[in-house]
Protein backbone atom coordinates (compact mmCIF):
# COMPACT_ATOMS: atom_id res chain seq x y z
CA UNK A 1 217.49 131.76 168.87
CA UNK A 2 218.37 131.95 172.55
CA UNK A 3 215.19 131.69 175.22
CA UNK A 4 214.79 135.17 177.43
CA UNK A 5 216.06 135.23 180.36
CA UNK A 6 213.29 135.75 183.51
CA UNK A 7 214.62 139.77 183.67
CA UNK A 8 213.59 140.38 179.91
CA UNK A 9 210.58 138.68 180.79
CA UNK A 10 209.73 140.57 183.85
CA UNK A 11 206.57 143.29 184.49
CA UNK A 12 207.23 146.73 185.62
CA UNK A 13 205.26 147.26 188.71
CA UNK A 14 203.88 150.41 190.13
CA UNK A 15 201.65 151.13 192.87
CA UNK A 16 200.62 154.09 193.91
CA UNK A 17 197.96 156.24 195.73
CA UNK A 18 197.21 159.74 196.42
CA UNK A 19 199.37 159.43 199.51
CA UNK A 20 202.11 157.60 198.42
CA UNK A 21 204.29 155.54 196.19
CA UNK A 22 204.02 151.99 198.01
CA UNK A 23 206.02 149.80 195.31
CA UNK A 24 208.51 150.49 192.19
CA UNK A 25 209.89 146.94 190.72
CA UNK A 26 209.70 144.32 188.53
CA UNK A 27 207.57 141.10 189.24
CA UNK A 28 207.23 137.59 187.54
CA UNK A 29 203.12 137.95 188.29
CA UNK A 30 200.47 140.33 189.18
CA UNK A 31 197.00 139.21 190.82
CA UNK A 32 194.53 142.13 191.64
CA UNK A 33 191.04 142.47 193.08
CA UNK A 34 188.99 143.74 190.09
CA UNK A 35 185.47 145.13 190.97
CA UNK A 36 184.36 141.85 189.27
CA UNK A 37 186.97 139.40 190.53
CA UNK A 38 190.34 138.32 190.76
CA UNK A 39 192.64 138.87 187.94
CA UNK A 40 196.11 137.69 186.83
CA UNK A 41 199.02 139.52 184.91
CA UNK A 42 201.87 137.71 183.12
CA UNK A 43 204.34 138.94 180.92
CA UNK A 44 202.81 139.69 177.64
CA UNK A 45 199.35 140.82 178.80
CA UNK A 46 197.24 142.55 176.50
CA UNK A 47 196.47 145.91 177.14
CA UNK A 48 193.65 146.86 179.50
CA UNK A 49 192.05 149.39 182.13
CA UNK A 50 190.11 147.58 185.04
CA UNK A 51 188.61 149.71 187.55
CA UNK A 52 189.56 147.83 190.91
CA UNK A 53 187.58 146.84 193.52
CA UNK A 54 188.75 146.39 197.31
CA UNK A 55 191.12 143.36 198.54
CA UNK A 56 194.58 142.57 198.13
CA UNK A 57 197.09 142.43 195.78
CA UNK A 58 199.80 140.23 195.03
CA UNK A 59 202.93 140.76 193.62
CA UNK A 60 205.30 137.58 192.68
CA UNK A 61 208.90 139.52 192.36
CA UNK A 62 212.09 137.49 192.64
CA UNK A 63 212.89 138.56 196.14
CA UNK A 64 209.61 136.87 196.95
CA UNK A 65 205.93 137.79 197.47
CA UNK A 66 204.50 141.35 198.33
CA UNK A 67 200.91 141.84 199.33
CA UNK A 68 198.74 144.95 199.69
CA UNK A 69 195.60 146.00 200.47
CA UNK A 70 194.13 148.19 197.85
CA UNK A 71 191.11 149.86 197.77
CA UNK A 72 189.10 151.56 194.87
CA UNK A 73 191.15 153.14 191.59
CA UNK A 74 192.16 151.57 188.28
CA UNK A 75 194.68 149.37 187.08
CA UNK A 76 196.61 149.53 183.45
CA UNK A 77 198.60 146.85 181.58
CA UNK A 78 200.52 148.63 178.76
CA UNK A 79 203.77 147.50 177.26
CA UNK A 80 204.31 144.76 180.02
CA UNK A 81 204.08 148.14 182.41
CA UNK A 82 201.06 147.33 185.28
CA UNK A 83 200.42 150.92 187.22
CA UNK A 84 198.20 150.55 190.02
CA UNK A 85 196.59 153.64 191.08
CA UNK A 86 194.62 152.95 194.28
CA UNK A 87 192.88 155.03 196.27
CA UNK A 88 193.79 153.29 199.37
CA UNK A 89 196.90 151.32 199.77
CA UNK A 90 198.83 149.47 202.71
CA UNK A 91 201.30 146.65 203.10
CA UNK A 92 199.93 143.61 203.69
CA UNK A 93 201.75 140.91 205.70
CA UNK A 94 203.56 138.53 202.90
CA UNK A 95 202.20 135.17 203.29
């Protein structure tokens, strides 16, 4: 039995908000601001629905970190899928 390779072992991302589609990718990690704290995604996540709260979230993708600022809305891990759907949404500088 071979090991996976990181790209069969890899979230689909999507974030999204009433006003647009912000990011469409696959990540290594997800951390978002949940109304009651910070929260981390790896591959293999049980399924959930958090309601979010306001701050920024990270996104660990291959090419490197993206950040946004997110703002009230609900986040789902299904199937190693994670849709964000924020209310408010904006790029964040990558740090």
């Amino acid at each position: 039995m071979t090991p996976a390779s990181s790209a069969e072992r890899s979230l689909r991302v999507r974030v999204i908000s009433p006003s647009t589609a912000a990011f469409s990718g696959t990540a290594e990690s997800v951390i978002a601001p949940a109304h009651d704290g910070a929260m981390g995604i790896l591959y293999g996540h049980a399924p959930m629905v958090v309601l979010l709260g306001e701050g920024l979230l990270r996104i660990r993708t291959g090419d490197g970190p993206r950040h946004f600022r997110v703002a009230r809305g609900f986040l789902q891990v299904l199937d190693n899928t994670v849709a964000v759907l924020a209310e408010e949404v904006e790029p964040a500088a990558d740090s």
